[in-house]
Protein backbone atom coordinates (compact mmCIF):
# COMPACT_ATOMS: atom_id res chain seq x y z
CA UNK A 1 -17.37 24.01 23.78
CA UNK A 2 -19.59 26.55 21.59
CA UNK A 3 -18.34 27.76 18.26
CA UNK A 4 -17.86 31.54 20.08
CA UNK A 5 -15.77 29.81 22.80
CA UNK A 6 -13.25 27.60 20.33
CA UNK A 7 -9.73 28.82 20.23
CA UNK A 8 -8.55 30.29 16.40
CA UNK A 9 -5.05 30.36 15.01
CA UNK A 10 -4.48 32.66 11.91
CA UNK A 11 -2.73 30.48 9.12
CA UNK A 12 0.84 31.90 9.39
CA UNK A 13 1.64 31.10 12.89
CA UNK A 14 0.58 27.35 11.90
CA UNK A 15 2.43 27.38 8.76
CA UNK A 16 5.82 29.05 11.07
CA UNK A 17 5.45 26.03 13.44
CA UNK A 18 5.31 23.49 10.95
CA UNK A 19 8.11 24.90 9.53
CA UNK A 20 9.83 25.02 13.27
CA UNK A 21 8.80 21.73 13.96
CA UNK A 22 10.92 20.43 10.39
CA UNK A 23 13.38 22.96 9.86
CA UNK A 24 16.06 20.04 10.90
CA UNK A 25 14.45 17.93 8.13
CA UNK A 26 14.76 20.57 5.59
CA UNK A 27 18.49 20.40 4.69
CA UNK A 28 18.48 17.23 4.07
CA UNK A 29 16.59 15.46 1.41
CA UNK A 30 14.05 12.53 2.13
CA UNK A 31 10.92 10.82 1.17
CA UNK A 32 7.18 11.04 2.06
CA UNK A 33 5.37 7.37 2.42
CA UNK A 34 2.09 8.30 0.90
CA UNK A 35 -0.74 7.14 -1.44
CA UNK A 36 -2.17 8.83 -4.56
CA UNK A 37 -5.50 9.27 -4.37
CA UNK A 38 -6.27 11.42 -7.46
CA UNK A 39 -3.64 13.14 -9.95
CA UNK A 40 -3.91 14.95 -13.05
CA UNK A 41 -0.86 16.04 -15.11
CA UNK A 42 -1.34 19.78 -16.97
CA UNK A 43 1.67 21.55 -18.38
CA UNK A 44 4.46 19.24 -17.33
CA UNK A 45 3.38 19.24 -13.42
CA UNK A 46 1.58 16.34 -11.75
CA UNK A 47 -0.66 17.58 -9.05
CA UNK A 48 -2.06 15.13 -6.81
CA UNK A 49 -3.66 14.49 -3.25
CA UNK A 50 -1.25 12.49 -1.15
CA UNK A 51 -3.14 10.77 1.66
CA UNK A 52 -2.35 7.76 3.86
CA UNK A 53 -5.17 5.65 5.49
CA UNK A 54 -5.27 3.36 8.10
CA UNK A 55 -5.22 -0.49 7.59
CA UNK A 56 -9.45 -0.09 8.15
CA UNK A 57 -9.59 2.35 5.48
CA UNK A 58 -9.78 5.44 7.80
CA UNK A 59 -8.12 8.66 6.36
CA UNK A 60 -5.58 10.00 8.82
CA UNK A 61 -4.15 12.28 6.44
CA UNK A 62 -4.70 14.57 3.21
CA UNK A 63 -2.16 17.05 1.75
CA UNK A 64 -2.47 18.15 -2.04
CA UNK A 65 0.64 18.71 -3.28
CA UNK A 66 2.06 19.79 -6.91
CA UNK A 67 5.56 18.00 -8.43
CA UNK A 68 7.34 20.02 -10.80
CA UNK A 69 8.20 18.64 -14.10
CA UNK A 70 11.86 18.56 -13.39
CA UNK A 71 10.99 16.60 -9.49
CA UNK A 72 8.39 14.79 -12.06
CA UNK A 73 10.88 13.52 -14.73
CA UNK A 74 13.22 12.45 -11.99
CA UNK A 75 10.89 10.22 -10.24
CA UNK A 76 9.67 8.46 -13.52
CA UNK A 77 13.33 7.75 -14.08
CA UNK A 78 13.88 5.87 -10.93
CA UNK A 79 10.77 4.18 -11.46
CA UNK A 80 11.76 2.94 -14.45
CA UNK A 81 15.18 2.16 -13.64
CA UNK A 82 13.99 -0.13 -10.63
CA UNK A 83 11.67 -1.82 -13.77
CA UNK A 84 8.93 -0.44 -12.71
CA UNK A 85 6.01 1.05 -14.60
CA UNK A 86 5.29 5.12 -14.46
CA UNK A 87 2.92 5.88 -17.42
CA UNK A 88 0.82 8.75 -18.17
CA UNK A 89 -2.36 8.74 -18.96
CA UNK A 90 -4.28 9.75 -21.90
């Protein structure tokens, strides 16, 4: 298939059938399995690339994503009331 021949969706009618596809999901809360790979915290946000990888070290997915110093605080707190470390660095 040529470039001139490939099929094009404009951005929004991706975005409305992603949000389709998890509408169900939306009013409820839940959790995203995911790795880190890079983070920086500026003004009380964390914003970060979550990405998981297959057990070869393939990447099978990438989505950068911001948490909000309130979603932020409330995260560190359950990590540290499971005992488990949540620092920030320097």
């Amino acid at each position: 298939m040529s470039f001139m021949e490939r099929c094009f969706f404009h951005l929004s009618v991706i975005s409305k059938r992603i949000s389709d596809l998890l509408e169900p999901a939306i009013n409820r809360q839940f959790w995203v399995k995911a790795e880190i790979a890079s983070g920086r915290e500026c003004g009380g946000a964390f914003y970060c690339d979550l990405v998981n990888i297959e057990a070869g070290g393939k990447l099978i997915a990438k989505v950068a994503r911001t948490i909000r110093q309130r979603d932020l605080n409330a995260v560190r707190g359950l990590f540290t009331s499971k005992g488990r470390g949540f620092k920030r660095r320097s």
